[in-house]
Every structure is written in structure tokens, then in C-alpha cells.
PDB file of N, CA and C in Angstrom:
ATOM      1  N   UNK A   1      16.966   7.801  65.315  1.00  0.00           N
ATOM      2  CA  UNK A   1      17.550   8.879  64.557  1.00  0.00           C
ATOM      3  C   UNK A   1      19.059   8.782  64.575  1.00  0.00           C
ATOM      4  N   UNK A   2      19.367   9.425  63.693  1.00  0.00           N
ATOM      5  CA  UNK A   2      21.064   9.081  63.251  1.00  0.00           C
ATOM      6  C   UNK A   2      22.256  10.248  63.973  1.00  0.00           C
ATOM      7  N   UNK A   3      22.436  10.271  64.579  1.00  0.00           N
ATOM      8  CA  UNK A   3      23.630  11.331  65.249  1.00  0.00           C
ATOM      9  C   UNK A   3      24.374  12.182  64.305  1.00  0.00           C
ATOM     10  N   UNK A   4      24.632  11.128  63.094  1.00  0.00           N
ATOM     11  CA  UNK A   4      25.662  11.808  62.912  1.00  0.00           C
ATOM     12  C   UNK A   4      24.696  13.163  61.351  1.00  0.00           C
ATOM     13  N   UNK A   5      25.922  14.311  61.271  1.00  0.00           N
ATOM     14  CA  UNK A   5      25.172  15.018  60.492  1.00  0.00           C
ATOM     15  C   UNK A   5      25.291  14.919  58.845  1.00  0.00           C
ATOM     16  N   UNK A   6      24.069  15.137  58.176  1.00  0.00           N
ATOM     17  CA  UNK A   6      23.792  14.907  56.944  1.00  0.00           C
ATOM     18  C   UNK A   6      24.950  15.633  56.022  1.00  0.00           C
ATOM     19  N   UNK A   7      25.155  15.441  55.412  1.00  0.00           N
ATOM     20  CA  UNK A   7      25.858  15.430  53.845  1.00  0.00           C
ATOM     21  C   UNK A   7      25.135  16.218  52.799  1.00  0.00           C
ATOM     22  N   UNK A   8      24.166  16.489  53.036  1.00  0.00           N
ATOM     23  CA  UNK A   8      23.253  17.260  51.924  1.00  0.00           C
ATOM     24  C   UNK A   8      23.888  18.440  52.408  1.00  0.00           C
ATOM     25  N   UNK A   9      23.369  19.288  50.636  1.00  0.00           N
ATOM     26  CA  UNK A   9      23.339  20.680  51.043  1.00  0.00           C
ATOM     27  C   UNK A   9      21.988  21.442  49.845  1.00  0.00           C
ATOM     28  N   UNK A  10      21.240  22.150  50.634  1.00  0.00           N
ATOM     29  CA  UNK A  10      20.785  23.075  50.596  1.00  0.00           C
ATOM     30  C   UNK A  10      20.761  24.018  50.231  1.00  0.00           C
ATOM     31  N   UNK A  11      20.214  24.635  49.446  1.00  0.00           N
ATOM     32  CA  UNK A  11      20.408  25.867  49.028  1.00  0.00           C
ATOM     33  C   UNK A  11      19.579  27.031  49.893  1.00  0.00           C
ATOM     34  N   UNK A  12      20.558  28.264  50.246  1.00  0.00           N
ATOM     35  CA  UNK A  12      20.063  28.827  51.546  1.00  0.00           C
ATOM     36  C   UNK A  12      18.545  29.999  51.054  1.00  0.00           C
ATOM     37  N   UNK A  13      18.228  29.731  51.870  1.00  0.00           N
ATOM     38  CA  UNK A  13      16.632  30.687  51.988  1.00  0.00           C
ATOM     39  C   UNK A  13      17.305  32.463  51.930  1.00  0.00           C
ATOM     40  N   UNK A  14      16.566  32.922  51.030  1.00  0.00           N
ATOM     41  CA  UNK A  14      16.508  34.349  50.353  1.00  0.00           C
ATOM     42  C   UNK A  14      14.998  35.036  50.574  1.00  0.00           C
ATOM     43  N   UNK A  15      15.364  35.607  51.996  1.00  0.00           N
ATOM     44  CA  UNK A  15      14.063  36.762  51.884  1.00  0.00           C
ATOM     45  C   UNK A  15      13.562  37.609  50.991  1.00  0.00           C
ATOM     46  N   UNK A  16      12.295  37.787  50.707  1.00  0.00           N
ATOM     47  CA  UNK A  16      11.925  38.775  49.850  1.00  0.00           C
ATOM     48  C   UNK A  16      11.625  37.603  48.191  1.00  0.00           C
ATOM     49  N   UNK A  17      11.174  36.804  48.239  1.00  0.00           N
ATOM     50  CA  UNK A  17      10.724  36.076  47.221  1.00  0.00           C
ATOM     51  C   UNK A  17       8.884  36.223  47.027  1.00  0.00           C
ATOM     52  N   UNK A  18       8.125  36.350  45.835  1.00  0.00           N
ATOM     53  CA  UNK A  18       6.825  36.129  45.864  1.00  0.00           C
ATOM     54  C   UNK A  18       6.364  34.945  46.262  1.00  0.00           C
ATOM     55  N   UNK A  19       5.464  34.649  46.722  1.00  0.00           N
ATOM     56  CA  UNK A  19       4.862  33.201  47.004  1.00  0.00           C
ATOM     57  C   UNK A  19       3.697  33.256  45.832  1.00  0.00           C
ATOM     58  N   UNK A  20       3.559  31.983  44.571  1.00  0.00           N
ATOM     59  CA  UNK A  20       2.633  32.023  43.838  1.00  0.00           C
ATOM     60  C   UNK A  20       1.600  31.362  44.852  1.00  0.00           C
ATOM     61  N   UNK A  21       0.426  31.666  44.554  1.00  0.00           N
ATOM     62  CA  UNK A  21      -1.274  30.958  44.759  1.00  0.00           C
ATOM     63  C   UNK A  21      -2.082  30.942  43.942  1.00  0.00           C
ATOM     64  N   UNK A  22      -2.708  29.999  44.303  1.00  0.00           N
ATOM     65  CA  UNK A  22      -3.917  29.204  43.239  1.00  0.00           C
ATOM     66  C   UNK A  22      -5.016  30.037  43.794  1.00  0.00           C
ATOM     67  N   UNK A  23      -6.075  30.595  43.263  1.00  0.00           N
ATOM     68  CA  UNK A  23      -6.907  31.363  43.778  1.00  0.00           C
ATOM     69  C   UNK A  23      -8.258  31.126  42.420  1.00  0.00           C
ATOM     70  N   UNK A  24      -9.278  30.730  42.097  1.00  0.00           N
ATOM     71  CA  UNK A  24     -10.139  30.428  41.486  1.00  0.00           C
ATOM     72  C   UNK A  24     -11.246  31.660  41.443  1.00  0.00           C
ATOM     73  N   UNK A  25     -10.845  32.790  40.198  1.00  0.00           N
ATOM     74  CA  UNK A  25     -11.640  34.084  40.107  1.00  0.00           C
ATOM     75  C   UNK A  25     -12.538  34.061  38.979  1.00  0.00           C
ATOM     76  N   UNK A  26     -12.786  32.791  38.206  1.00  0.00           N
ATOM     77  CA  UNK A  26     -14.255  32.750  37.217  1.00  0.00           C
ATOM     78  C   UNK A  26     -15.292  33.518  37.637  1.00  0.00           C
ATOM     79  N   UNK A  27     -15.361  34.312  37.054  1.00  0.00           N
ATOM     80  CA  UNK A  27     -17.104  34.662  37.164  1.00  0.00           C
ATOM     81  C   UNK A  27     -17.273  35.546  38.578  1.00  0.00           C
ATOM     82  N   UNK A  28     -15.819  36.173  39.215  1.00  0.00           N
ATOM     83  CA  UNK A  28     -15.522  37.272  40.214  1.00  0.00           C
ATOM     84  C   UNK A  28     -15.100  38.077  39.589  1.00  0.00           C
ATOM     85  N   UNK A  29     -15.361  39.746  40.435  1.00  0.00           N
ATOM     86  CA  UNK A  29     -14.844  40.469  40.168  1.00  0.00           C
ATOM     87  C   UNK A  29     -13.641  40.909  40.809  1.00  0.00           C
ATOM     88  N   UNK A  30     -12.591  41.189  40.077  1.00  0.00           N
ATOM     89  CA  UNK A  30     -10.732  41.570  40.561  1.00  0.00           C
ATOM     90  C   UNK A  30     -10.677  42.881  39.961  1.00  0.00           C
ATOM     91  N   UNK A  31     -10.645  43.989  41.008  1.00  0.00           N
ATOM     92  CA  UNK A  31      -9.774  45.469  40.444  1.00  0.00           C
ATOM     93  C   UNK A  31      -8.586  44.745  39.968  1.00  0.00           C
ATOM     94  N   UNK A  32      -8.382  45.842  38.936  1.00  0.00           N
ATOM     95  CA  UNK A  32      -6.967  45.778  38.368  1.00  0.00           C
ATOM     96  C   UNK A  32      -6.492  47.231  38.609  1.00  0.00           C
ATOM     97  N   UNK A  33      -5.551  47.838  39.418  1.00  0.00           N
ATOM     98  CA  UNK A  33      -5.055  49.142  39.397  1.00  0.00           C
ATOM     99  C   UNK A  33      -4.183  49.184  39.000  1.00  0.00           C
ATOM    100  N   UNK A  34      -3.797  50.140  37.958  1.00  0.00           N
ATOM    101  CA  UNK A  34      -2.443  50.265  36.615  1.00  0.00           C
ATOM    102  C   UNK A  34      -2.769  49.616  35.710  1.00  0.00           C
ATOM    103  N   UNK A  35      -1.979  50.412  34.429  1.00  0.00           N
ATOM    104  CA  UNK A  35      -1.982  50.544  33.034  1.00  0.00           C
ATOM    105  C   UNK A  35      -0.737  50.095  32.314  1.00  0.00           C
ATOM    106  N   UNK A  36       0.466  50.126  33.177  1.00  0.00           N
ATOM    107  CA  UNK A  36       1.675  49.833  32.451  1.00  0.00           C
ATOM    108  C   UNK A  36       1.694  48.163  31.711  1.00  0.00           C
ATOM    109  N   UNK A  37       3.065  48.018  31.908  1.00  0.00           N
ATOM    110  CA  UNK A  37       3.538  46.457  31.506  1.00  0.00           C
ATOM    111  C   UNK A  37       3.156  45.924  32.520  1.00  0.00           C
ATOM    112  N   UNK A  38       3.211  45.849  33.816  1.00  0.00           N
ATOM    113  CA  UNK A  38       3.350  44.778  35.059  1.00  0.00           C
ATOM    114  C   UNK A  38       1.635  44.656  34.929  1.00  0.00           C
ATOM    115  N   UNK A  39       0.938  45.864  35.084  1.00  0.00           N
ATOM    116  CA  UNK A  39      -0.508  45.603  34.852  1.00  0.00           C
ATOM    117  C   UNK A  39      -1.194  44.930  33.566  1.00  0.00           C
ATOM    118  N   UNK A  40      -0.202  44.985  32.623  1.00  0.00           N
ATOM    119  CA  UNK A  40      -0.722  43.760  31.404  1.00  0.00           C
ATOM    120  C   UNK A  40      -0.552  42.563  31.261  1.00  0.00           C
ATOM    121  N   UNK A  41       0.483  42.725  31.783  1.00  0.00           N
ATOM    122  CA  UNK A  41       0.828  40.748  32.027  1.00  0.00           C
ATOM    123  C   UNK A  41      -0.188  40.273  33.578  1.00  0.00           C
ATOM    124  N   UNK A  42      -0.576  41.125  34.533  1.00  0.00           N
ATOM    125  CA  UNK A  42      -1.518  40.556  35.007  1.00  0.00           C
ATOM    126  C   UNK A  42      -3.097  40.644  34.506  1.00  0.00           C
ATOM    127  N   UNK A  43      -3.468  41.229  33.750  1.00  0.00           N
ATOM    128  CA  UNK A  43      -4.671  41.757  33.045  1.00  0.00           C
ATOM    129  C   UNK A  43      -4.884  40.240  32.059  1.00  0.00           C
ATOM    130  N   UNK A  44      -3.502  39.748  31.814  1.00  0.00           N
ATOM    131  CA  UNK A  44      -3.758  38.671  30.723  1.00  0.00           C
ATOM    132  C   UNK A  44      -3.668  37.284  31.549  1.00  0.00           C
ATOM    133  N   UNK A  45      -3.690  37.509  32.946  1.00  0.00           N
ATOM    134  CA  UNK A  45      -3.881  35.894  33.770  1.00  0.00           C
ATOM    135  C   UNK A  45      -4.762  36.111  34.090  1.00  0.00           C
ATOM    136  N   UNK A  46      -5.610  37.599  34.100  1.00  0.00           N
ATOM    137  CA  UNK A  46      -6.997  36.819  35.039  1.00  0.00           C
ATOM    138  C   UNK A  46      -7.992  37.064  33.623  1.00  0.00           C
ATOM    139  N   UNK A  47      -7.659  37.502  33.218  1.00  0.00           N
ATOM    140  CA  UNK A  47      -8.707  36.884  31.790  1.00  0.00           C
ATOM    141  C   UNK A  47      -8.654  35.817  31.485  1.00  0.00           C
ATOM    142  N   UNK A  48      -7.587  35.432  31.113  1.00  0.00           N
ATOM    143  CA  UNK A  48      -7.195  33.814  30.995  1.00  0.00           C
ATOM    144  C   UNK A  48      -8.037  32.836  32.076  1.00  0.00           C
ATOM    145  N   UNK A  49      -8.504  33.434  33.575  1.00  0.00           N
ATOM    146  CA  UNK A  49      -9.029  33.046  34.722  1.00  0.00           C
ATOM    147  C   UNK A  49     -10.376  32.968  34.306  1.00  0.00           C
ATOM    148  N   UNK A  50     -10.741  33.527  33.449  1.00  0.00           N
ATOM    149  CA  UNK A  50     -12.014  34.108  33.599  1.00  0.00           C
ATOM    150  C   UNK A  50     -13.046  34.967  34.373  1.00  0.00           C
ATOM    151  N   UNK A  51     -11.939  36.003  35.199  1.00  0.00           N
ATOM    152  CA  UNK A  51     -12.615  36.974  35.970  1.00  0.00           C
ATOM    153  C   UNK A  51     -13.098  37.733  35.704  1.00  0.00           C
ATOM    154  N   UNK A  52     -13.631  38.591  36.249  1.00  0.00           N
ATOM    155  CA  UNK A  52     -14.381  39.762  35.566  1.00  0.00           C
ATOM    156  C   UNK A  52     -13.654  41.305  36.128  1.00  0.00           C
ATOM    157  N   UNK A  53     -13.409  41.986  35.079  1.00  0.00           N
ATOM    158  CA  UNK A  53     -11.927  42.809  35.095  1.00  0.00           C
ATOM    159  C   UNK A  53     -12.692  44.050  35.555  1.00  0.00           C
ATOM    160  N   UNK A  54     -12.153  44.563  37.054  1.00  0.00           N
ATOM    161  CA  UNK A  54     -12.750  46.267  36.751  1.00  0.00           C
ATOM    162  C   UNK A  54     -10.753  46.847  36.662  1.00  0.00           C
ATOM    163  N   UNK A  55     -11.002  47.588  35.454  1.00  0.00           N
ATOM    164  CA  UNK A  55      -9.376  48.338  35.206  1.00  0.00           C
ATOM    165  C   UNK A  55      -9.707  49.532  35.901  1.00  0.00           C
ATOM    166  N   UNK A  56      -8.704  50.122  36.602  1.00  0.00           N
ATOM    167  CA  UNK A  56      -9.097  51.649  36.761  1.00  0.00           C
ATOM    168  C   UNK A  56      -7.369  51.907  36.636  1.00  0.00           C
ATOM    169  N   UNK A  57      -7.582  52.865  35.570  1.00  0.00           N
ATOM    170  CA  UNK A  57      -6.227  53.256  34.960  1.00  0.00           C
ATOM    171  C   UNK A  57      -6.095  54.185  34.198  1.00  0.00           C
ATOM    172  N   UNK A  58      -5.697  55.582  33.946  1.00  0.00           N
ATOM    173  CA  UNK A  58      -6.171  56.210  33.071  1.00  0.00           C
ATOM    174  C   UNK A  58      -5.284  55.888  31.259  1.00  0.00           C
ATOM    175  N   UNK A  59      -6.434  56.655  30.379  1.00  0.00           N
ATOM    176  CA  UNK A  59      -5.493  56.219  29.452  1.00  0.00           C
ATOM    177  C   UNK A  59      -4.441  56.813  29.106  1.00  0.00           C
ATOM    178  N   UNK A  60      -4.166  57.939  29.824  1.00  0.00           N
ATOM    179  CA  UNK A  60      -2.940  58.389  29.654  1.00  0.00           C
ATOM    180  C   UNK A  60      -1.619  57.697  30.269  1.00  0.00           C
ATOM    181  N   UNK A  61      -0.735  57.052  29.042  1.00  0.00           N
ATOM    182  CA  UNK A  61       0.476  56.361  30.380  1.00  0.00           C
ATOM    183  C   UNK A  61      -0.179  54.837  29.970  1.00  0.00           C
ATOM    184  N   UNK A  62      -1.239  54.697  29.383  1.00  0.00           N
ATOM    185  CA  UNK A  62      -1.673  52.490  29.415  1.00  0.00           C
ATOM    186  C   UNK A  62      -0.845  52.256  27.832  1.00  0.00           C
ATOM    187  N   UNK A  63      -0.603  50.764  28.442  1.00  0.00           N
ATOM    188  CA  UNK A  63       0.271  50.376  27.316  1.00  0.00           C
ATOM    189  C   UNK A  63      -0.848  50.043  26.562  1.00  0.00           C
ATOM    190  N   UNK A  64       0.066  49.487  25.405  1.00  0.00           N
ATOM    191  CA  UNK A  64      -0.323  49.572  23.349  1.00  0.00           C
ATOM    192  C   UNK A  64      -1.438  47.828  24.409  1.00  0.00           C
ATOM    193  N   UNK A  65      -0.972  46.942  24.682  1.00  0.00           N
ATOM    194  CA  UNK A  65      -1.548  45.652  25.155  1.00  0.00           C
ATOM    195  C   UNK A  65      -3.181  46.212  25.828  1.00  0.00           C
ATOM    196  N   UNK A  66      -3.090  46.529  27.128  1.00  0.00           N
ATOM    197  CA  UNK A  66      -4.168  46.684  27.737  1.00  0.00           C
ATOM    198  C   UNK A  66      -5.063  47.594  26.975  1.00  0.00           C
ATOM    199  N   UNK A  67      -4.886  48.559  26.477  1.00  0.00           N
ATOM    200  CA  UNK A  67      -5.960  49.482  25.249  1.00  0.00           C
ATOM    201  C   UNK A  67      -6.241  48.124  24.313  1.00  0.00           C
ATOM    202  N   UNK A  68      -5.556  47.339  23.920  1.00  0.00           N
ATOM    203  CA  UNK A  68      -6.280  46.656  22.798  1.00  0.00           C
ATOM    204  C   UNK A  68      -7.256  45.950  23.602  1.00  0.00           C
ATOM    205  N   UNK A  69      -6.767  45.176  24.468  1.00  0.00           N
ATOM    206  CA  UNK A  69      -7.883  44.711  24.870  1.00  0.00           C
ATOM    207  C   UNK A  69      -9.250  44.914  25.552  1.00  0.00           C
ATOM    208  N   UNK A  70      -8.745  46.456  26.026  1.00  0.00           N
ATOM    209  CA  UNK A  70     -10.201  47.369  26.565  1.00  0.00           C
ATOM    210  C   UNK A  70     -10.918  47.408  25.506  1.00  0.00           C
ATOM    211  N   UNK A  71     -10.217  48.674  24.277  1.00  0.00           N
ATOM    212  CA  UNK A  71     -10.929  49.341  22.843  1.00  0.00           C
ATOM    213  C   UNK A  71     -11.789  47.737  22.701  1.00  0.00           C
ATOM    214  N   UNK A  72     -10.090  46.824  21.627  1.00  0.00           N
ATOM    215  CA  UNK A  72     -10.779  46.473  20.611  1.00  0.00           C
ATOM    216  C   UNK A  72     -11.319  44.699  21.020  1.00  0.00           C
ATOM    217  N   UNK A  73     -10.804  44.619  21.923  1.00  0.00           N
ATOM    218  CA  UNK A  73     -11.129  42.894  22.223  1.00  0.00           C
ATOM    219  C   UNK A  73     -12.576  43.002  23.336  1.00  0.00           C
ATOM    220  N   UNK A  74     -12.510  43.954  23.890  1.00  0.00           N
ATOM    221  CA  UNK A  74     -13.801  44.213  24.658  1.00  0.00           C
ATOM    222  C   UNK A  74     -13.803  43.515  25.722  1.00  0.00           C
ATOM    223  N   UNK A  75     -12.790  42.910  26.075  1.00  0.00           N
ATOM    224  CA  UNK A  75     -12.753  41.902  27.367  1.00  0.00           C
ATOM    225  C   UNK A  75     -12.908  42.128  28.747  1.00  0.00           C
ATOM    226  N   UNK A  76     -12.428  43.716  29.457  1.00  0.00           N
ATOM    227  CA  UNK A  76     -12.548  43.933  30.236  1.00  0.00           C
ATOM    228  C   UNK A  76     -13.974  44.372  30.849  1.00  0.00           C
ATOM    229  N   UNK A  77     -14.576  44.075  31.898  1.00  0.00           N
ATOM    230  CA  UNK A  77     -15.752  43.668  32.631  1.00  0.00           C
ATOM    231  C   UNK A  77     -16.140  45.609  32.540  1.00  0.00           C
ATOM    232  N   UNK A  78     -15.074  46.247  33.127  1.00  0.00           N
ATOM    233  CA  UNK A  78     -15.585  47.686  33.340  1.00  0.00           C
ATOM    234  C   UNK A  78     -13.639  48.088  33.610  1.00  0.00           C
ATOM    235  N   UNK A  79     -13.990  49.587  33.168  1.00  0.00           N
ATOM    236  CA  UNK A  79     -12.732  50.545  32.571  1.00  0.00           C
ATOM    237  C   UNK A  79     -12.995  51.947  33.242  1.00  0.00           C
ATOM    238  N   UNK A  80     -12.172  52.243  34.305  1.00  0.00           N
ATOM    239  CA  UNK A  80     -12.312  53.368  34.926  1.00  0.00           C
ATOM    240  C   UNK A  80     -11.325  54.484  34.232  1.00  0.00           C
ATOM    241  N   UNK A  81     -11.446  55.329  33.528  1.00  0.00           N
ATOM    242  CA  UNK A  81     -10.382  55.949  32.586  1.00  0.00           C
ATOM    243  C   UNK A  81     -10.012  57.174  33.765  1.00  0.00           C
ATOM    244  N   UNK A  82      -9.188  56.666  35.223  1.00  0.00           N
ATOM    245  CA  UNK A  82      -8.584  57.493  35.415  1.00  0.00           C
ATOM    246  C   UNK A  82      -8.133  57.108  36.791  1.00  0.00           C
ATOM    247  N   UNK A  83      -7.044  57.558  37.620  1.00  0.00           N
ATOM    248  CA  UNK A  83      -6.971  57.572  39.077  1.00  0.00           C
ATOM    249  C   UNK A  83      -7.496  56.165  39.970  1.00  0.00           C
ATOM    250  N   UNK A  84      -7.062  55.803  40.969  1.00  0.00           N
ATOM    251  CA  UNK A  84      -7.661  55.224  41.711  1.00  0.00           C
ATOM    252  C   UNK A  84      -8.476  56.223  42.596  1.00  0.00           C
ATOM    253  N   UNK A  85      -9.551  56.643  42.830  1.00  0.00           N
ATOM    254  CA  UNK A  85     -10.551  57.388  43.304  1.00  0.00           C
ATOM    255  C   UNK A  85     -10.871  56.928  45.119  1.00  0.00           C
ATOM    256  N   UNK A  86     -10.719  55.909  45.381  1.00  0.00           N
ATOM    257  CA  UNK A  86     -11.068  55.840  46.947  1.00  0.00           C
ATOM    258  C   UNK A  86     -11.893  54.318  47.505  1.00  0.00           C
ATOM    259  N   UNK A  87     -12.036  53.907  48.113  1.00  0.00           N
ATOM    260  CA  UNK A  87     -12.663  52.732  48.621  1.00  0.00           C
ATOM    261  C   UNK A  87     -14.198  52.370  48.029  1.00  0.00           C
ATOM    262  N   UNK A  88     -14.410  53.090  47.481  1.00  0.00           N
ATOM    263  CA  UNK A  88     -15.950  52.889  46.224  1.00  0.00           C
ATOM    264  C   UNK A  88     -15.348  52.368  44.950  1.00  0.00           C
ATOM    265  N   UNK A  89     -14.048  52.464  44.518  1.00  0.00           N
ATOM    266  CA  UNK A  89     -13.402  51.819  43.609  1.00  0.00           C
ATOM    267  C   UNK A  89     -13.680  50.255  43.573  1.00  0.00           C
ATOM    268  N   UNK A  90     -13.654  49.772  45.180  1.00  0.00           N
ATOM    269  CA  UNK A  90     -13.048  48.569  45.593  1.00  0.00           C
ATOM    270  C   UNK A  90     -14.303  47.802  45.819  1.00  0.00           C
ATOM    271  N   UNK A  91     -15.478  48.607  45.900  1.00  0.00           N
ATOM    272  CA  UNK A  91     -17.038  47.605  46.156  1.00  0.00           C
ATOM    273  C   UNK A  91     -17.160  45.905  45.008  1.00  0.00           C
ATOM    274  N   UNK A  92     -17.400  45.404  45.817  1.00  0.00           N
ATOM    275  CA  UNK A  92     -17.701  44.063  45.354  1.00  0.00           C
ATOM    276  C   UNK A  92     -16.839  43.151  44.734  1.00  0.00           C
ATOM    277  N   UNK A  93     -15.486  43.798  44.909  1.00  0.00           N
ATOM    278  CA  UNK A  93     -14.227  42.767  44.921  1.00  0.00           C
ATOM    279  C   UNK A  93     -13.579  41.838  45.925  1.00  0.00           C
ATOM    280  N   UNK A  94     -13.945  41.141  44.876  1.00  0.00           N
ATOM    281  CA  UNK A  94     -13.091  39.666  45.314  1.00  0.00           C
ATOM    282  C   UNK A  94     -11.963  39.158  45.411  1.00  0.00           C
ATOM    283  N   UNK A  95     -11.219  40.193  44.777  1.00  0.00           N
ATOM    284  CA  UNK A  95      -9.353  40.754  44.650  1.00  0.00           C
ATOM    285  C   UNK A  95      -9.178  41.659  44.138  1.00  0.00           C
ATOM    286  N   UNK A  96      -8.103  42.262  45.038  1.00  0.00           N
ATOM    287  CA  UNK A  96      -7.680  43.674  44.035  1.00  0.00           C
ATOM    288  C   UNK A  96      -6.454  43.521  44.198  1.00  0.00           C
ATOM    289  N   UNK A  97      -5.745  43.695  42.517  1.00  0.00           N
ATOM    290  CA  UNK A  97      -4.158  44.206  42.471  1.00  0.00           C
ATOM    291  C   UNK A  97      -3.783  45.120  41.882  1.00  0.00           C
ATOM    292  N   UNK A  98      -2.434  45.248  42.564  1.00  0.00           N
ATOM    293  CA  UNK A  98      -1.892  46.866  42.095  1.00  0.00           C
ATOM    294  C   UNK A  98      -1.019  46.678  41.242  1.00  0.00           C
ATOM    295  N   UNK A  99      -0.879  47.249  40.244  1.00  0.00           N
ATOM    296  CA  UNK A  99       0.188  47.466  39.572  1.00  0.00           C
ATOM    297  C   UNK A  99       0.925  49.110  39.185  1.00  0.00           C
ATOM    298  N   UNK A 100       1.182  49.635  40.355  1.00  0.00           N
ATOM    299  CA  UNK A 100       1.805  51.210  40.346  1.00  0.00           C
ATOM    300  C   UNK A 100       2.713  51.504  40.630  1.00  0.00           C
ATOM    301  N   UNK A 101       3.085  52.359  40.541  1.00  0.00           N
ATOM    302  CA  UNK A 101       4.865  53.012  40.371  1.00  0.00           C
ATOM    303  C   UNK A 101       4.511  53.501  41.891  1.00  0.00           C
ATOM    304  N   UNK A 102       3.688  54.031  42.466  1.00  0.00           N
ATOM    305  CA  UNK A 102       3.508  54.843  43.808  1.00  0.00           C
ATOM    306  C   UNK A 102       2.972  53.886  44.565  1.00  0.00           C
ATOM    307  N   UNK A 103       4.122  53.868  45.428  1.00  0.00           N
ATOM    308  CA  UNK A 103       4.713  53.033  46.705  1.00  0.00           C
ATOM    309  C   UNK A 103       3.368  53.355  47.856  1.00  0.00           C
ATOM    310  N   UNK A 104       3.050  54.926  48.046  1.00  0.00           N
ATOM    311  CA  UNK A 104       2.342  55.493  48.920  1.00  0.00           C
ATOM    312  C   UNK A 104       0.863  54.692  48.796  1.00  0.00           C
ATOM    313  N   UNK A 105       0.411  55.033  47.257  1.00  0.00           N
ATOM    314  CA  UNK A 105      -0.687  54.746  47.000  1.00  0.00           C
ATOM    315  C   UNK A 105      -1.014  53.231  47.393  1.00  0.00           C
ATOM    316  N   UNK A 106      -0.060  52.353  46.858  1.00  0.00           N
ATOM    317  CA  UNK A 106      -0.051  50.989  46.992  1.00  0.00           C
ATOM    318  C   UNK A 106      -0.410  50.715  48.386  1.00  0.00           C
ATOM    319  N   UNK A 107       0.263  51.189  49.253  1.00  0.00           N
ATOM    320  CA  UNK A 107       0.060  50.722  51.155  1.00  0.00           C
ATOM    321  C   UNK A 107      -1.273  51.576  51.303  1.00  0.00           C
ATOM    322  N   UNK A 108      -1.689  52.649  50.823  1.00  0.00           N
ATOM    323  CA  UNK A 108      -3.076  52.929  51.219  1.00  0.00           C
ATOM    324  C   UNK A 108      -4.363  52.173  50.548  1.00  0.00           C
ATOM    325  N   UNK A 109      -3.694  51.382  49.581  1.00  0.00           N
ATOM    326  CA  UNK A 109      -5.062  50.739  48.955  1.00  0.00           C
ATOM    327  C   UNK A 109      -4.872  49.310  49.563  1.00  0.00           C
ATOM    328  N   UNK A 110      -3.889  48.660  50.645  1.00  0.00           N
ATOM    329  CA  UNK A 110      -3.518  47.863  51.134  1.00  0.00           C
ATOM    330  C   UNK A 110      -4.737  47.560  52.187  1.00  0.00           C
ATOM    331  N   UNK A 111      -4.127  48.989  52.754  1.00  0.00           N
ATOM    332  CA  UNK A 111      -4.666  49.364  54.237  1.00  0.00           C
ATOM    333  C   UNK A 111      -6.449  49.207  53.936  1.00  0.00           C
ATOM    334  N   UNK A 112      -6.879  49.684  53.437  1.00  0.00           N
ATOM    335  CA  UNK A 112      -8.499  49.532  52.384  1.00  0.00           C
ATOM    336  C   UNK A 112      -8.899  48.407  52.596  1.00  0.00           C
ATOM    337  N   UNK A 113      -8.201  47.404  51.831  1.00  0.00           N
ATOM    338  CA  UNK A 113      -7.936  46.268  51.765  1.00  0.00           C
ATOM    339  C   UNK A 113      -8.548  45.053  53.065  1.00  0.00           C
ATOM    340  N   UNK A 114      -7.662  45.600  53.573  1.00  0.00           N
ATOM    341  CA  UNK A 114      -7.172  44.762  55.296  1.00  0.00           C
ATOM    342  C   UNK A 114      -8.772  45.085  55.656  1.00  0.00           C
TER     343      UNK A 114
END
């Protein structure tokens, strides 16, 4: 090994980054919790996945995207038109993500989770 020190530089590590993963959900079922934008752009990777979608979101507050594709594209597996309701939400998932404005809710459906 060489003593002396390298010449490179690095660009320094920034906590708080997502880590992407490969995760294979064909033909599983993934809660989707939320209706907004952040919940449509994930609503449109795991379809793209071929998972099988339970939404629970009410329609009050869901964007113009995710209604089309509940109403009129029919894609989603099952459509809970309201609230996240409690750990019977979560039966027979194989992933669940959140997409909500409430911070609280999010760490209790975490905690579920775990």
C-alpha cells in the first residue's frame, strides 16, 4: 500500500437521501395510502409493476390522475373511499406506502408495519 495520500476528491456524503430498491410486486398486493400528487406518481410505478393496488384514500382531496385511473381505467385492484381505518386495512400486504401530509399518521402505520 502506498503511504502517501490520494489526490482524488469526493464528493461529501449528505444525510437524509432516499435509497431506491428493486422489489418485484407482480401479482402482490401493495396498500397505497393517499390521494394527492406524491400518491400518483407512486400509484403509476406499481401498476407499471404489475401489483395489485389496494388505494385507501378518500375522494375528497384525490387528484384529477388517480380518479382516472380508479373511475375510468379500472386499474386499481380495490378502492377504499376514505381514511386509513386501522391494521385490517393492512391484511395481506406485501407493501404498504404512504403518501400523507400527517406526519403522526405515517409513524403509526409504520409502527403496524414493524
Amino acid at each position: 500500500m502506498s503511504s502517501r495520500k490520494s489526490k482524488r476528491s469526493y464528493p461529501p456524503i449528505e444525510p437524509g437521501a432516499s435509497l431506491c430498491l428493486a422489489w418485484q410486486v407482480k401479482d402482490k398486493l401493495v396498500v397505497l395510502i393517499g390521494g394527492g400528487v406524491v400518491a400518483s406518481g407512486r400509484l403509476t410505478y406499481l401498476l407499471e409493476s404489475g401489483a395489485k393496488v389496494r388505494l385507501i384514500a378518500p375522494r375528497d382531496g384525490m387528484c384529477d390522475e388517480i380518479m382516472w385511473r380508479v373511475q375510468e381505467e379500472g386499474l386499481v385492484h380495490q378502492w377504499l373511499d376514505r381514511k386509513f381505518g386501522g391494521p385490517e386495512d393492512l391484511d395481506g400486504a406485501e407493501m404498504v406506502l404512504t403518501a400523507i401530509d400527517e406526519v403522526g399518521l405515517s409513524s403509526e402505520i409504520w409502527k403496524i408495519c414493524k
